[in-house]
PDB file of N, CA and C in Angstrom:
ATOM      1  N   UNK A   1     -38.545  -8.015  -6.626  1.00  0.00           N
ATOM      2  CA  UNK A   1     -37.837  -6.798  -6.969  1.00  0.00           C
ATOM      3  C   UNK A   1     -37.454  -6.024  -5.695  1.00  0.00           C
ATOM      4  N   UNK A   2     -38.072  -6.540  -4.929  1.00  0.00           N
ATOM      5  CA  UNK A   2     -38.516  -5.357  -3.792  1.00  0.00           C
ATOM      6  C   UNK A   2     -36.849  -6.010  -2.758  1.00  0.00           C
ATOM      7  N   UNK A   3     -36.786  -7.223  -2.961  1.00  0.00           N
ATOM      8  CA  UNK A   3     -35.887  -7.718  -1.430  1.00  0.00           C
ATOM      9  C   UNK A   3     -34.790  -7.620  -2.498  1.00  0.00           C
ATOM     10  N   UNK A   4     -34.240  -7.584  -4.281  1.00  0.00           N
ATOM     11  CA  UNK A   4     -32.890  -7.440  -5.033  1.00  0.00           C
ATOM     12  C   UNK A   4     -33.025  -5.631  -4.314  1.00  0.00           C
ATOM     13  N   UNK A   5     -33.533  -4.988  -4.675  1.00  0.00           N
ATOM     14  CA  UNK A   5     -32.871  -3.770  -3.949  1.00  0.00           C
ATOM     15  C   UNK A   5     -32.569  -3.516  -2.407  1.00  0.00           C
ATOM     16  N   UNK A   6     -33.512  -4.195  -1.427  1.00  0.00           N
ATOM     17  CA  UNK A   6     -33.487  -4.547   0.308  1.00  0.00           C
ATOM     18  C   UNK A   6     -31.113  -5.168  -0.030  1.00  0.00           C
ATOM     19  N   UNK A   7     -31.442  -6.071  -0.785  1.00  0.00           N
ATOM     20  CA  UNK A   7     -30.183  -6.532  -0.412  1.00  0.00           C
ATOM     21  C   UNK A   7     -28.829  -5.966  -1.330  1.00  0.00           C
ATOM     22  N   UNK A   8     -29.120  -5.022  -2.750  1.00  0.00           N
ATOM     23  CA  UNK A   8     -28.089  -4.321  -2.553  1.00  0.00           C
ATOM     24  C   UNK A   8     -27.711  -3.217  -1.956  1.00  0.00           C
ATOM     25  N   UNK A   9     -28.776  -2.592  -1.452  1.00  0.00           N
ATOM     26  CA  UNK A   9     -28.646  -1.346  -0.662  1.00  0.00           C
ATOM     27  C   UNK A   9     -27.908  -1.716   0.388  1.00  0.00           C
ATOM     28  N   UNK A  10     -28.448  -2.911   1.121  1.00  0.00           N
ATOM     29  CA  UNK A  10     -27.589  -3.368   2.527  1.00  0.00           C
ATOM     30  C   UNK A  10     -26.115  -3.767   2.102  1.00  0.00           C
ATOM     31  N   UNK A  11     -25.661  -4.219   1.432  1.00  0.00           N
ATOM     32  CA  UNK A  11     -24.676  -4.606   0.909  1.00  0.00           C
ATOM     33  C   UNK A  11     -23.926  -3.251   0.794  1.00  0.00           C
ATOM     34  N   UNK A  12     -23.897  -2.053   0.171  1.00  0.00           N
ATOM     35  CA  UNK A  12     -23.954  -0.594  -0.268  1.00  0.00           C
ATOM     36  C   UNK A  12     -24.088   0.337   1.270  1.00  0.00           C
ATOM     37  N   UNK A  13     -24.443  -0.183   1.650  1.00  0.00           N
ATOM     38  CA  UNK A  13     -24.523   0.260   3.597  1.00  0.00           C
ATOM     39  C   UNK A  13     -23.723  -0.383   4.654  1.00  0.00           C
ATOM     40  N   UNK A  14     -23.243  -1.330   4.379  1.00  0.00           N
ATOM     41  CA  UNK A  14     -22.184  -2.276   5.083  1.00  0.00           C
ATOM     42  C   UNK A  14     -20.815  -1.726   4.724  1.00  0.00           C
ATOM     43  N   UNK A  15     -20.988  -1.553   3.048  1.00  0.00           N
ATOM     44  CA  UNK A  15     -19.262  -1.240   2.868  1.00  0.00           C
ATOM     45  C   UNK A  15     -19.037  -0.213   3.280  1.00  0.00           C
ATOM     46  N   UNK A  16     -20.456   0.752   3.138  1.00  0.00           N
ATOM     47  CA  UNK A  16     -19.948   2.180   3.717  1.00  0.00           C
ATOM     48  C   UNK A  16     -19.533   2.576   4.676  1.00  0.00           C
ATOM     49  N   UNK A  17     -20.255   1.712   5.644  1.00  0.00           N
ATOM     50  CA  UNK A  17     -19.787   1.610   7.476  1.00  0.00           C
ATOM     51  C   UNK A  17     -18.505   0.862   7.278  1.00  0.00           C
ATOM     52  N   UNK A  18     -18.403  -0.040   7.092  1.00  0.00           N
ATOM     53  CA  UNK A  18     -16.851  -0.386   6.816  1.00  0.00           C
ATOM     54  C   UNK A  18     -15.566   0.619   6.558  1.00  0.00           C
ATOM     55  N   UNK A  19     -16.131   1.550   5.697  1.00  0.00           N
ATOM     56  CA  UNK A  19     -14.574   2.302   4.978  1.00  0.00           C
ATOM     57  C   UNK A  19     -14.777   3.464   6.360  1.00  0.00           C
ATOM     58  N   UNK A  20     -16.075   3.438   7.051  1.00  0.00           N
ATOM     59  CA  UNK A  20     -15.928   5.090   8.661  1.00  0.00           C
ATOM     60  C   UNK A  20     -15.005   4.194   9.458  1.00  0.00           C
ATOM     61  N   UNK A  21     -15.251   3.071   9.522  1.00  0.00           N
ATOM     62  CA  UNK A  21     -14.978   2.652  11.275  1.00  0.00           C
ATOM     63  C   UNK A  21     -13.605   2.288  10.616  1.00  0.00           C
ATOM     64  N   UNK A  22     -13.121   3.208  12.382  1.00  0.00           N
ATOM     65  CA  UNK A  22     -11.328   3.203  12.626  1.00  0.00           C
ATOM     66  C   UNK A  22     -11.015   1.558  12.395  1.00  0.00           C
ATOM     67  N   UNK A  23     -10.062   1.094  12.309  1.00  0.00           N
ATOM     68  CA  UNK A  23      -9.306  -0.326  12.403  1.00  0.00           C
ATOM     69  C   UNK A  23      -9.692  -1.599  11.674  1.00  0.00           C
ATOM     70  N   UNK A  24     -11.326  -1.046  10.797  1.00  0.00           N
ATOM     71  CA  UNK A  24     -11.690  -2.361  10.112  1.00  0.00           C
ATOM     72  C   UNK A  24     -10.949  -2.366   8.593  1.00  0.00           C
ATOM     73  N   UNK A  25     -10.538  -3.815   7.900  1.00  0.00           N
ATOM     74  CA  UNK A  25      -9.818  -3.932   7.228  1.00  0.00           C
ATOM     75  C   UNK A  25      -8.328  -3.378   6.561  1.00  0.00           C
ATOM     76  N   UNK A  26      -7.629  -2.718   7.888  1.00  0.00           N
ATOM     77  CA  UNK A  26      -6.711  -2.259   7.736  1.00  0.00           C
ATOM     78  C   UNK A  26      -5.414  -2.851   9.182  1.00  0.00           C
ATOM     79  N   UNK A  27      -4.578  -3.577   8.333  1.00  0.00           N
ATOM     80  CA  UNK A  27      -3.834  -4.285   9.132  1.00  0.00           C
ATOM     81  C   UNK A  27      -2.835  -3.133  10.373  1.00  0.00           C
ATOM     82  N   UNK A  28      -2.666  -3.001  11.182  1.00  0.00           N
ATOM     83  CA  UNK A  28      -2.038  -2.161  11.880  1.00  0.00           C
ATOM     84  C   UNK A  28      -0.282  -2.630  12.441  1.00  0.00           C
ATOM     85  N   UNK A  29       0.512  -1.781  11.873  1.00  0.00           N
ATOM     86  CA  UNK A  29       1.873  -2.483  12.115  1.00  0.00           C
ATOM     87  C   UNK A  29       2.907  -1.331  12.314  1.00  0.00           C
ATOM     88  N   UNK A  30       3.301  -1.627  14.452  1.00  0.00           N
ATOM     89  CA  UNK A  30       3.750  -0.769  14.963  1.00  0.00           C
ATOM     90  C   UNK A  30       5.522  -0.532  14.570  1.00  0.00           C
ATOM     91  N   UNK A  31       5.461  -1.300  14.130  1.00  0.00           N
ATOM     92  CA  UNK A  31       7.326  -1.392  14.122  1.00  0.00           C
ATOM     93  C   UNK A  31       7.476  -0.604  12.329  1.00  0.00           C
ATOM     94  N   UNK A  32       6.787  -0.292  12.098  1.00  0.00           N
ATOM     95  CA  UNK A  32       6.563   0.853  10.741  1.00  0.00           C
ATOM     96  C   UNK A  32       6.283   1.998  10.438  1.00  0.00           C
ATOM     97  N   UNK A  33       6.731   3.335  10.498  1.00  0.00           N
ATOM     98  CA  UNK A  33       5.694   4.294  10.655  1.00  0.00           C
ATOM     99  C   UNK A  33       6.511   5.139  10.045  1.00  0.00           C
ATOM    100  N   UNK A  34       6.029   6.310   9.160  1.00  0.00           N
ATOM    101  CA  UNK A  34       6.297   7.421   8.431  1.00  0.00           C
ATOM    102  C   UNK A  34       6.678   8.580   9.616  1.00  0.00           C
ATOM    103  N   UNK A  35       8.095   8.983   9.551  1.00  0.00           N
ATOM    104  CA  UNK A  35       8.319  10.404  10.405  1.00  0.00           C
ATOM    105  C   UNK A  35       8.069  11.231   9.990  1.00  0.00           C
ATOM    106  N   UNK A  36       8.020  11.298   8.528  1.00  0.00           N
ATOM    107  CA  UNK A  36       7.831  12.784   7.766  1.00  0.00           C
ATOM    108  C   UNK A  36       7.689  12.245   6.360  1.00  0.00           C
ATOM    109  N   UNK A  37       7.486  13.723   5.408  1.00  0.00           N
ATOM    110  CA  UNK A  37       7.502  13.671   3.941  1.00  0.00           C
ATOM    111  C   UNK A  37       7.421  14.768   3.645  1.00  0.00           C
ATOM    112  N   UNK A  38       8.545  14.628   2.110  1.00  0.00           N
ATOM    113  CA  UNK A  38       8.331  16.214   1.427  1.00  0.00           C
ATOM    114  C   UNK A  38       7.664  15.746  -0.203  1.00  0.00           C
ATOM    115  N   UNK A  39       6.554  16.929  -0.366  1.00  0.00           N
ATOM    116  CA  UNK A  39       6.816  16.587  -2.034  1.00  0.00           C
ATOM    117  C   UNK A  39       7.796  17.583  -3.070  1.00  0.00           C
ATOM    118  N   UNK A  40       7.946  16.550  -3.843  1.00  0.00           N
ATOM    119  CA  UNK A  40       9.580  17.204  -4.599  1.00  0.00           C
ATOM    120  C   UNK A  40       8.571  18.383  -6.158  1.00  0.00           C
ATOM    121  N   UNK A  41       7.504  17.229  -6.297  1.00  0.00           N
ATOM    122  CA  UNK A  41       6.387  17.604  -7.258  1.00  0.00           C
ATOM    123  C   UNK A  41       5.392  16.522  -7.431  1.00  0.00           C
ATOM    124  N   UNK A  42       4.914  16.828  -8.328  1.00  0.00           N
ATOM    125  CA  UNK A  42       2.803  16.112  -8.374  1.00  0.00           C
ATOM    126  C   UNK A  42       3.297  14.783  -8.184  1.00  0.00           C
ATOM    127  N   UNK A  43       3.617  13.870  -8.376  1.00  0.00           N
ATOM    128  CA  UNK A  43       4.366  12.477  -8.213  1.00  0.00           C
ATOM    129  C   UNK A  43       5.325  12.133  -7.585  1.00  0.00           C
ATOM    130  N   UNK A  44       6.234  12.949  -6.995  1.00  0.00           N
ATOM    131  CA  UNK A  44       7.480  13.001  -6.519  1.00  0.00           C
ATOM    132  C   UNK A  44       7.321  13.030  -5.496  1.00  0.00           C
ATOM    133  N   UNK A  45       7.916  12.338  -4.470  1.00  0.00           N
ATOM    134  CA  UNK A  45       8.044  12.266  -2.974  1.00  0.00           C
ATOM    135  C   UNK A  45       8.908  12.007  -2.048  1.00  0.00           C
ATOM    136  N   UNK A  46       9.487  12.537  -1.157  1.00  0.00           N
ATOM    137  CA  UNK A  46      10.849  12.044  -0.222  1.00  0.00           C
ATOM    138  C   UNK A  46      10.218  11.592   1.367  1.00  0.00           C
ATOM    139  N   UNK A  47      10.500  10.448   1.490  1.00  0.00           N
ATOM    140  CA  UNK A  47       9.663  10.039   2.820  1.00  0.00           C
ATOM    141  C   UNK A  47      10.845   9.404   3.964  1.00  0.00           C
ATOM    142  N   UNK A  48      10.874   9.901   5.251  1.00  0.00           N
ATOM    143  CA  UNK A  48      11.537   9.323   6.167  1.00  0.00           C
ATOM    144  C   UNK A  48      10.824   8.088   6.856  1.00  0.00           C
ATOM    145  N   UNK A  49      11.388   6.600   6.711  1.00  0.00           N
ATOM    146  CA  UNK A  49      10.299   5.992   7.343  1.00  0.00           C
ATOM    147  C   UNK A  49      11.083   5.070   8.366  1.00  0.00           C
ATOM    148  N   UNK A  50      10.441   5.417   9.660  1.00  0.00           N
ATOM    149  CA  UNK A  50      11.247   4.732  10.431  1.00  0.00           C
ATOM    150  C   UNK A  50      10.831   2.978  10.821  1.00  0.00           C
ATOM    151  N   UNK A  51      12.205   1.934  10.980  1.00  0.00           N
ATOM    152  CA  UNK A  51      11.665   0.892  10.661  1.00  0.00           C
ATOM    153  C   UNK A  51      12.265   0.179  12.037  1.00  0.00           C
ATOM    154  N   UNK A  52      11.571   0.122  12.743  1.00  0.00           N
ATOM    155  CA  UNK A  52      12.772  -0.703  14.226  1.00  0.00           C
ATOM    156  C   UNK A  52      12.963   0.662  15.158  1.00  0.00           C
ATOM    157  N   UNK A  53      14.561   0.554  14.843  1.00  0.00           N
ATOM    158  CA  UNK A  53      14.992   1.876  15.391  1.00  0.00           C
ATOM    159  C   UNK A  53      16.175   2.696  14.238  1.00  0.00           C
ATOM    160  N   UNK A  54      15.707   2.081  13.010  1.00  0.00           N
ATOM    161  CA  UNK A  54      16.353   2.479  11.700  1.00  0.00           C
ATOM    162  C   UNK A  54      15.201   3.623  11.300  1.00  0.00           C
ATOM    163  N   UNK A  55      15.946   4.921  10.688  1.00  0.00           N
ATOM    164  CA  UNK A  55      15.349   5.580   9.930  1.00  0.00           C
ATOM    165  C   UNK A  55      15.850   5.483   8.243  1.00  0.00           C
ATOM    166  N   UNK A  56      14.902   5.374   7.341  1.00  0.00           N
ATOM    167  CA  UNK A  56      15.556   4.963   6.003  1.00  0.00           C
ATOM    168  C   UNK A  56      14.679   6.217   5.306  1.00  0.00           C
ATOM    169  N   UNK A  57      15.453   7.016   4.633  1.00  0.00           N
ATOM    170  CA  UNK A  57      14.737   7.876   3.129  1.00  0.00           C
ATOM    171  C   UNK A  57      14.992   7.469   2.296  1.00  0.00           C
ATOM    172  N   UNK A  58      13.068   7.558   1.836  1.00  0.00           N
ATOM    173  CA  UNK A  58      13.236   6.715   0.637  1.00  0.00           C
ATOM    174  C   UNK A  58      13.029   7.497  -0.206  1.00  0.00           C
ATOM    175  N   UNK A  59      12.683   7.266  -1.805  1.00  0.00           N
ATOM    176  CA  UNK A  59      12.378   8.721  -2.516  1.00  0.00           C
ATOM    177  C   UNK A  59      11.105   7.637  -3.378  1.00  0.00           C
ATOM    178  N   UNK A  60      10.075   8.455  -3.127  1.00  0.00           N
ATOM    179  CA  UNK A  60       8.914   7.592  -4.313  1.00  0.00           C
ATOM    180  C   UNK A  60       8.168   8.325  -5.305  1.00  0.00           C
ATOM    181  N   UNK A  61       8.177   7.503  -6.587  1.00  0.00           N
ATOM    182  CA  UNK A  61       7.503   8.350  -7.416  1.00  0.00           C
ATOM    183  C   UNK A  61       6.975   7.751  -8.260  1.00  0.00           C
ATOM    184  N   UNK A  62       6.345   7.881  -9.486  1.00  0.00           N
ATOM    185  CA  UNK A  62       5.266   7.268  -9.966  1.00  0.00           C
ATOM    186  C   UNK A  62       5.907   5.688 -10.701  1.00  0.00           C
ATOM    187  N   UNK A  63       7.063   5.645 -10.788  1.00  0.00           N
ATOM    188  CA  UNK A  63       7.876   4.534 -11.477  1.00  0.00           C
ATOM    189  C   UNK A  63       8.343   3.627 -10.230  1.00  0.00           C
ATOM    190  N   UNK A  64       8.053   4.041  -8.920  1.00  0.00           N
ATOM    191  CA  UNK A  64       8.678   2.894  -7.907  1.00  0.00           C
ATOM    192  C   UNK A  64       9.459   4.075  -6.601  1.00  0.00           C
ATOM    193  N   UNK A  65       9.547   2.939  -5.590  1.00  0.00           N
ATOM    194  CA  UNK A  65      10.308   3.647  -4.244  1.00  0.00           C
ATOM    195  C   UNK A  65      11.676   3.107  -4.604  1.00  0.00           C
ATOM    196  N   UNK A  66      12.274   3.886  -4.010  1.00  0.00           N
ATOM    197  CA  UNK A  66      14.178   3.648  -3.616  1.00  0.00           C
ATOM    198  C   UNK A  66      14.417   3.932  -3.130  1.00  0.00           C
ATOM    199  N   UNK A  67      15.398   3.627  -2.337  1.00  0.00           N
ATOM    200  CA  UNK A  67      15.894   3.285  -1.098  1.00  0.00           C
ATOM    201  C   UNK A  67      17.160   4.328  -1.413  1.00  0.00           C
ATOM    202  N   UNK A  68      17.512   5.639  -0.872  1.00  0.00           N
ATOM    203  CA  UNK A  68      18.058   6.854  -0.962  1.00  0.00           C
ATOM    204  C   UNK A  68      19.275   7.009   0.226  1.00  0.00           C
ATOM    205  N   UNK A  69      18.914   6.950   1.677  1.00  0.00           N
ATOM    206  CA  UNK A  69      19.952   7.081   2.510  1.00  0.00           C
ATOM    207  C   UNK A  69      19.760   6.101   3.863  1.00  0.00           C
ATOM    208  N   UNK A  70      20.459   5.574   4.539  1.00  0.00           N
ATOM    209  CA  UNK A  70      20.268   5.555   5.330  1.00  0.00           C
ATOM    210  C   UNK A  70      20.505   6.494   6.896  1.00  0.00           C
ATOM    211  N   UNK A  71      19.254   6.799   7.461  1.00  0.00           N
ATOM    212  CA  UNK A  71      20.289   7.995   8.156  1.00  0.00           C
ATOM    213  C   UNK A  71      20.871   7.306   9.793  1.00  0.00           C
ATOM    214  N   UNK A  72      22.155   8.430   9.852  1.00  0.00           N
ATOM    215  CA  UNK A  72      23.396   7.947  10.916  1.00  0.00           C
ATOM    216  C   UNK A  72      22.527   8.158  12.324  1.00  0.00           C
ATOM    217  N   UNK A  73      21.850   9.338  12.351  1.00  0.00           N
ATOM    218  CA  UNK A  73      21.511  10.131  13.469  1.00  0.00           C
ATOM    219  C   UNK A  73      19.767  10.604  13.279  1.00  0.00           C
ATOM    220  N   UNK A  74      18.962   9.815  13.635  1.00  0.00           N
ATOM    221  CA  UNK A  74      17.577   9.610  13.970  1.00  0.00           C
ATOM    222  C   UNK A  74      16.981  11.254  13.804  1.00  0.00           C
ATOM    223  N   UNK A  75      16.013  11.299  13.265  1.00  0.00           N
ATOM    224  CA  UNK A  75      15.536  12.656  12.682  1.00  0.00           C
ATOM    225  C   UNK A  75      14.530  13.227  14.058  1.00  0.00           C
ATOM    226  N   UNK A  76      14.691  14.180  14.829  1.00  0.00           N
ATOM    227  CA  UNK A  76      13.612  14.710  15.655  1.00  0.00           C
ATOM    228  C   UNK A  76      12.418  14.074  15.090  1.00  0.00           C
ATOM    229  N   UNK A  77      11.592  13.987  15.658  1.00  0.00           N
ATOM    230  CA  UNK A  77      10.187  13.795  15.930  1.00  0.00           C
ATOM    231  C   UNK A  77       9.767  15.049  16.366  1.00  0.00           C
ATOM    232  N   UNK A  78       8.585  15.651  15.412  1.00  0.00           N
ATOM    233  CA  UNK A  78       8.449  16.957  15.797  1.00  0.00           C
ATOM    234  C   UNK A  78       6.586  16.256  16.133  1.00  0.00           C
ATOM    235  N   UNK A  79       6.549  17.345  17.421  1.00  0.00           N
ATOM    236  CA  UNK A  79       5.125  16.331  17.888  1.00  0.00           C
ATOM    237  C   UNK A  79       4.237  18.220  17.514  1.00  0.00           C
ATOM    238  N   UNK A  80       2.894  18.190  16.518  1.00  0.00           N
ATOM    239  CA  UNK A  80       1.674  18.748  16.081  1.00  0.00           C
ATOM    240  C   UNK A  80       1.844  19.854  17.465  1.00  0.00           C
ATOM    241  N   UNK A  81       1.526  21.055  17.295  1.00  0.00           N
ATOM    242  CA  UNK A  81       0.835  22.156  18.059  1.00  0.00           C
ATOM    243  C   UNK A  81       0.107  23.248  17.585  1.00  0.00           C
ATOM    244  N   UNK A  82      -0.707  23.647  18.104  1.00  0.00           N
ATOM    245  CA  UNK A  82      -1.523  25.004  17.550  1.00  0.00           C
ATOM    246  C   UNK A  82      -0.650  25.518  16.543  1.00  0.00           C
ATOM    247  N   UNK A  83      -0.850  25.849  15.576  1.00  0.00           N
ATOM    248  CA  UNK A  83      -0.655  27.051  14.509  1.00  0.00           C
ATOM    249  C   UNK A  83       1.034  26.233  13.580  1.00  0.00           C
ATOM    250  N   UNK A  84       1.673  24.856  14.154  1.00  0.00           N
ATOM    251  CA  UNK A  84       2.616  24.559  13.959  1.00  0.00           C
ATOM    252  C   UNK A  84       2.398  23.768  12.442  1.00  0.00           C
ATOM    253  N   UNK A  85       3.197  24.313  11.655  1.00  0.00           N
ATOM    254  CA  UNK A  85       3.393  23.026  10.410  1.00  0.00           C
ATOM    255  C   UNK A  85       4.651  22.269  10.159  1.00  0.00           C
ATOM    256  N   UNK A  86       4.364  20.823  10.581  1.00  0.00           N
ATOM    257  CA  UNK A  86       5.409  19.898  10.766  1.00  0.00           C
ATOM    258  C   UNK A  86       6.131  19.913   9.278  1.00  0.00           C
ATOM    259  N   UNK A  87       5.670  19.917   8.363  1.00  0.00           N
ATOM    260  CA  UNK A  87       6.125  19.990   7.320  1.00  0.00           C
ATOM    261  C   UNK A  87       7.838  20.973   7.410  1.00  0.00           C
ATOM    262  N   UNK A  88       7.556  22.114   7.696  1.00  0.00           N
ATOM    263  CA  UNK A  88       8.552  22.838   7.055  1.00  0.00           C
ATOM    264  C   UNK A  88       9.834  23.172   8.028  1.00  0.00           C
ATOM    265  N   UNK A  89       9.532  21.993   9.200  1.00  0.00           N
ATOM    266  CA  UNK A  89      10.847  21.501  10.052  1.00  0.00           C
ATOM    267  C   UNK A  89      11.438  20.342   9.403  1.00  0.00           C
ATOM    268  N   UNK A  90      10.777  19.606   8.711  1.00  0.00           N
ATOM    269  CA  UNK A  90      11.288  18.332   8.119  1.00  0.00           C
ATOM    270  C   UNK A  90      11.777  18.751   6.925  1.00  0.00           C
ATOM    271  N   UNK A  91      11.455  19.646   6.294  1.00  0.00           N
ATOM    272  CA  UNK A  91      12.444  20.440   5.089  1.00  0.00           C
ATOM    273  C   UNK A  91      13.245  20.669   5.510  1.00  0.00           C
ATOM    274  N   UNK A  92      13.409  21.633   6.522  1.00  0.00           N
ATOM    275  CA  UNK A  92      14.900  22.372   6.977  1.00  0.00           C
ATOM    276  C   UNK A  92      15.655  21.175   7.293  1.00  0.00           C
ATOM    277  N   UNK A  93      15.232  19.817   8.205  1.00  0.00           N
ATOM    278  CA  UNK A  93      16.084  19.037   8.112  1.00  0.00           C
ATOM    279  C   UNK A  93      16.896  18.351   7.290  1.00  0.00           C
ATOM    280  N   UNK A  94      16.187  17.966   6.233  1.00  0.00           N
ATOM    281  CA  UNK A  94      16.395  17.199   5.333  1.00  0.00           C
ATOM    282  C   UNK A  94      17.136  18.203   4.201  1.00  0.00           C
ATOM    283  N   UNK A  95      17.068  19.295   4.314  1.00  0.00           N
ATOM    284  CA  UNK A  95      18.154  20.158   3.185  1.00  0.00           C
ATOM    285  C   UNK A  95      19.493  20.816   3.646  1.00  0.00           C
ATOM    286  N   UNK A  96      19.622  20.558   5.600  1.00  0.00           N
ATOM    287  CA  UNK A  96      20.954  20.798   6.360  1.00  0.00           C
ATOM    288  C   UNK A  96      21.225  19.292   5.704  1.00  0.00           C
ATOM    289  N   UNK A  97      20.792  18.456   5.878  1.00  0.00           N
ATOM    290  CA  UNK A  97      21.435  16.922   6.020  1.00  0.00           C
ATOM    291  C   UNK A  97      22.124  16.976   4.583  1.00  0.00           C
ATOM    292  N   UNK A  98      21.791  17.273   3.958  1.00  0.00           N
ATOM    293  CA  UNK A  98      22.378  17.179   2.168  1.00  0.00           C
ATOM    294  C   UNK A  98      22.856  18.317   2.225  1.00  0.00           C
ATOM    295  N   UNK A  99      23.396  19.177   2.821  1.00  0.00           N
ATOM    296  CA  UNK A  99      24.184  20.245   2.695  1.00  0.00           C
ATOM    297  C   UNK A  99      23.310  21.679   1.749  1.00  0.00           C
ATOM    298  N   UNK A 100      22.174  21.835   1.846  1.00  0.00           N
ATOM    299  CA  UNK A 100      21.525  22.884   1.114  1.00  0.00           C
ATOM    300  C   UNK A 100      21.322  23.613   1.891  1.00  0.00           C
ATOM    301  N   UNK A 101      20.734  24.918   1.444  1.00  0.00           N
ATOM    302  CA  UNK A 101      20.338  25.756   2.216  1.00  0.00           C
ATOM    303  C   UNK A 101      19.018  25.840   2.510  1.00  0.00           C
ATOM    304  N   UNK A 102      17.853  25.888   3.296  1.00  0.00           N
ATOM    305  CA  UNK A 102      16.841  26.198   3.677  1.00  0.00           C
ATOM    306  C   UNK A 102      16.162  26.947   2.796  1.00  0.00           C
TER     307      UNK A 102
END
């Protein structure tokens, strides 16, 4: 009885260290990466994802992603600072680009 609990606990302690540590079981792929995202609502999502040197918005939501625009002219990269929320530069972008207002 004593070594069935020794070995699910360890088992139960392995995965756990597994899901902390940076880079284990998660494939890493540089030529892919999210520039931004807005949510539209609880399921709804608009994501810029840059692929190469293509930026593509896609729109995803609980029924599937689609493939929305391709854009002409590469979206700033807004790089994190004290007190800054990247978020609500990538709105303003993305609602000049479709002709809305802010």
């Amino acid at each position: 009885m004593f070594a069935l609990i020794l070995v699910v606990s360890l088992i139960l302690g392995l995965g756990w260290l597994a899901r902390r540590m940076p880079g284990v079981g998660r494939a890493s792929n540089n030529a892919l990466r999210v520039v931004g995202s807005l949510a539209l609502g609880p399921r709804d999502r608009v994501v810029v994802v840059e692929a190469g040197s293509t930026q593509l918005l896609l729109g995803v939501s609980s029924s599937g992603i689609r493939h929305l625009h391709t854009l002409d002219a590469p979206l700033p990269v807004a790089q994190p600072s004290q007190g800054q929320n990247i978020a609500t530069p990538f709105a303003q972008l993305l609602a000049q680009h479709f002709g809305k207002k802010p």
